[in-house]
C-alpha atoms as a PDB file:
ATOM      1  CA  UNK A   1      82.262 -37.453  37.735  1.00  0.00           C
ATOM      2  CA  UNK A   2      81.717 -34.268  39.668  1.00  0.00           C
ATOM      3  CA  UNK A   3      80.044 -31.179  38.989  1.00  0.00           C
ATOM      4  CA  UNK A   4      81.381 -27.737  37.985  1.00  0.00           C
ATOM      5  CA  UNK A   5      80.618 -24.318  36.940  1.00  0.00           C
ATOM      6  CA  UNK A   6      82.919 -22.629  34.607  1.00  0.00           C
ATOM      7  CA  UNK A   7      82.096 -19.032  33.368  1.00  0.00           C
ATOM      8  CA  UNK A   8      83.844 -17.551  30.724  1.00  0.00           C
ATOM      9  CA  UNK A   9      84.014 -14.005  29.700  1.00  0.00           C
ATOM     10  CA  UNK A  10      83.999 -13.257  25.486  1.00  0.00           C
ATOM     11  CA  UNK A  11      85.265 -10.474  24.059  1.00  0.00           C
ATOM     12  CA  UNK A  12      82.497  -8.141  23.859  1.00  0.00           C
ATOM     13  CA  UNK A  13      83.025  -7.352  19.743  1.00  0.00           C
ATOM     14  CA  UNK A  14      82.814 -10.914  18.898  1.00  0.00           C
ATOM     15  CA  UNK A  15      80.049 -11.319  16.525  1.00  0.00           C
ATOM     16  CA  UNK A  16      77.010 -14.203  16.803  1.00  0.00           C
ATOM     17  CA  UNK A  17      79.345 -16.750  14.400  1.00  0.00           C
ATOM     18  CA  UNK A  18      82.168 -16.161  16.121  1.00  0.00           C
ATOM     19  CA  UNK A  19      81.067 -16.280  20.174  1.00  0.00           C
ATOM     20  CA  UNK A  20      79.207 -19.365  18.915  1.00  0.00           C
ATOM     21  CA  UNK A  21      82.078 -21.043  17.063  1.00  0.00           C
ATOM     22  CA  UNK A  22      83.910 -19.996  20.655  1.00  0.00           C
ATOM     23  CA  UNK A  23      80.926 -21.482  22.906  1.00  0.00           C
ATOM     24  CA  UNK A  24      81.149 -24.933  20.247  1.00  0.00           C
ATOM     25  CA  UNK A  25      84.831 -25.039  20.880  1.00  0.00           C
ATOM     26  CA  UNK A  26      84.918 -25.202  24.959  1.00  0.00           C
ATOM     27  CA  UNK A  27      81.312 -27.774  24.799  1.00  0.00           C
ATOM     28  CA  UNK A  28      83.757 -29.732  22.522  1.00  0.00           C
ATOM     29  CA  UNK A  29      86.559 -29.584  25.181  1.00  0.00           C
ATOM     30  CA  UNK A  30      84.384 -30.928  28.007  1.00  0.00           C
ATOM     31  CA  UNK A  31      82.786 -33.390  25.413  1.00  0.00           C
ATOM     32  CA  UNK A  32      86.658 -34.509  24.654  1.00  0.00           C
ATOM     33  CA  UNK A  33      87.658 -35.512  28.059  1.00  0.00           C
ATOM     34  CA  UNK A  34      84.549 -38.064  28.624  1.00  0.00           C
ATOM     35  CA  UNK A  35      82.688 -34.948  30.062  1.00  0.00           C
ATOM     36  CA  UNK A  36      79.252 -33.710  29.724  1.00  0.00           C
ATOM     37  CA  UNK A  37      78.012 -29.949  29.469  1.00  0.00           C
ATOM     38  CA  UNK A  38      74.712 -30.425  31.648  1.00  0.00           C
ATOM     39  CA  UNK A  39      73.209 -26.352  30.926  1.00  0.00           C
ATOM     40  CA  UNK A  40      74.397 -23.127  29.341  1.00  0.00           C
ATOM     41  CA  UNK A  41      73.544 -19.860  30.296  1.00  0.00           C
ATOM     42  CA  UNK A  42      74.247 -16.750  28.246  1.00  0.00           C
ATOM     43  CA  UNK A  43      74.389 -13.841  30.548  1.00  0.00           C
ATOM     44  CA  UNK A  44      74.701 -11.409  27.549  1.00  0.00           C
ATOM     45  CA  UNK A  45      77.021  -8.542  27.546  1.00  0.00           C
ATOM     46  CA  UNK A  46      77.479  -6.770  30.785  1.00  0.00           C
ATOM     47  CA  UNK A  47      79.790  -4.323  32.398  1.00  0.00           C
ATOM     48  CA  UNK A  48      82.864  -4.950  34.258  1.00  0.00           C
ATOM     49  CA  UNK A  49      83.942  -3.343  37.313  1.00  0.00           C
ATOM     50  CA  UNK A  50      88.124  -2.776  35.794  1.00  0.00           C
ATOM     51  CA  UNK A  51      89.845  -3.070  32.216  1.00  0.00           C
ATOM     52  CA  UNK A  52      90.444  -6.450  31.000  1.00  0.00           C
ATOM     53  CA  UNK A  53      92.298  -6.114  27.725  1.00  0.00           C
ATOM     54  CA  UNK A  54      91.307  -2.597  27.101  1.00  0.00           C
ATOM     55  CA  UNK A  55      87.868  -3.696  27.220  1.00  0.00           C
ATOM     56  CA  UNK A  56      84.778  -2.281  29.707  1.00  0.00           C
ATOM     57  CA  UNK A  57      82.048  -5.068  28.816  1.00  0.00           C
ATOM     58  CA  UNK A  58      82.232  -8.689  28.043  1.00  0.00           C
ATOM     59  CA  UNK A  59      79.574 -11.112  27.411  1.00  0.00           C
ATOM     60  CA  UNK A  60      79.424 -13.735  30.369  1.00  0.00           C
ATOM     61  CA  UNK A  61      78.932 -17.407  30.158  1.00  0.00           C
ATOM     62  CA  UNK A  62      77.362 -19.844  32.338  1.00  0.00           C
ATOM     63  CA  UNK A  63      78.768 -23.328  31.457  1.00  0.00           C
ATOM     64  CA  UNK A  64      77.496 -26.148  34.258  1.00  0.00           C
ATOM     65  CA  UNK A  65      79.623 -29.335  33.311  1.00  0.00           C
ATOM     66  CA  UNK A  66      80.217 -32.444  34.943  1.00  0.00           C
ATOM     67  CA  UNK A  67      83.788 -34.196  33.959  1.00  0.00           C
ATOM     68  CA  UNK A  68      87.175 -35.951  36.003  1.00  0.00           C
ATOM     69  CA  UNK A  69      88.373 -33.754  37.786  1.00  0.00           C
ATOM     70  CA  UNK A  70      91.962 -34.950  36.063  1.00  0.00           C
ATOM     71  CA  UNK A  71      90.538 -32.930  33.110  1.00  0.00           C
ATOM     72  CA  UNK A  72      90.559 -29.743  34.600  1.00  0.00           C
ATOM     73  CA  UNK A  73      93.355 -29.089  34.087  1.00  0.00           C
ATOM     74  CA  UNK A  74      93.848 -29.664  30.736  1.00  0.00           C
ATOM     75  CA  UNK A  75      90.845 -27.606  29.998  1.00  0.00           C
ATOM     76  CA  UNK A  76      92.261 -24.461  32.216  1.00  0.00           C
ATOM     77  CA  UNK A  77      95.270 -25.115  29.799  1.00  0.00           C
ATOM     78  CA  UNK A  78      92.845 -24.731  26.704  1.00  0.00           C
ATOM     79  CA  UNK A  79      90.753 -21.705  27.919  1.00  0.00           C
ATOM     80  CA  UNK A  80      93.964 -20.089  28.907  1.00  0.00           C
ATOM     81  CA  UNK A  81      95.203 -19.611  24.874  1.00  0.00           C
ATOM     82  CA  UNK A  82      91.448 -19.584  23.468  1.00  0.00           C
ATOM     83  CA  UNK A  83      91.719 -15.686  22.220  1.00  0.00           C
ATOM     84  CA  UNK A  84      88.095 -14.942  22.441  1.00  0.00           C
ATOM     85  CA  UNK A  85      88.190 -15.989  26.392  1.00  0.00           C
ATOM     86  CA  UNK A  86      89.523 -12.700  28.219  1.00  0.00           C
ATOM     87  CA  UNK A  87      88.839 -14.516  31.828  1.00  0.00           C
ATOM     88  CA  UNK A  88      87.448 -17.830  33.072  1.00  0.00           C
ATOM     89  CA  UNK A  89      86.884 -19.382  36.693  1.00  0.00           C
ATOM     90  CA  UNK A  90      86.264 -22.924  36.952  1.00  0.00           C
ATOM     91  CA  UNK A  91      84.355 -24.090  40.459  1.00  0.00           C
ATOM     92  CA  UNK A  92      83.365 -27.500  41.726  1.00  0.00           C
ATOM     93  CA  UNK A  93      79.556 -27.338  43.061  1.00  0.00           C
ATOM     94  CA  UNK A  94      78.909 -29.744  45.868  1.00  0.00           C
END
């Protein structure tokens, strides 16, 4: 198992049922593929520096996970479709 960080950036309108129903759906991901979610970190909504989907704020995400790195991919897959999710970045921590 190796250790990464993966933060996400929700759609700033999302309301506190939906961004958590959002934040329960990529734990379960991680939890699917045999990994664990170690810490989460809610950043809270913050500006961005351009326009991602006509939007100037977003509320950032701190997931640190540790999972195969076989099922990164899969998850990238999964984040990629996940409407709430307007960007993502996945890193291994060494």
């Amino acid at each position: 198992m190796r250790k990464y960080e993966l933060v996400c950036i929700l759609h700033p309108d999302l309301d506190e049922t939906a961004f958590n129903d959002a934040l329960d759906k990529i734990k379960g991901w991680v939890g699917e593929s045999e990994g664990v979610v170690d810490s989460v970190d809610n950043w809270g909504r913050r500006k961005m520096a351009y326009l991602i989907r006509k939007q100037l704020e977003g509320q950032y995400i701190l997931l640190n996970a540790s999972m195969l790195p076989s099922a990164t991919a899969e998850l990238e897959r999964k984040l990629r479709f996940l409407e709430p999710v307007m960007r993502y970045m996945l890193v291994l921590v060494n």
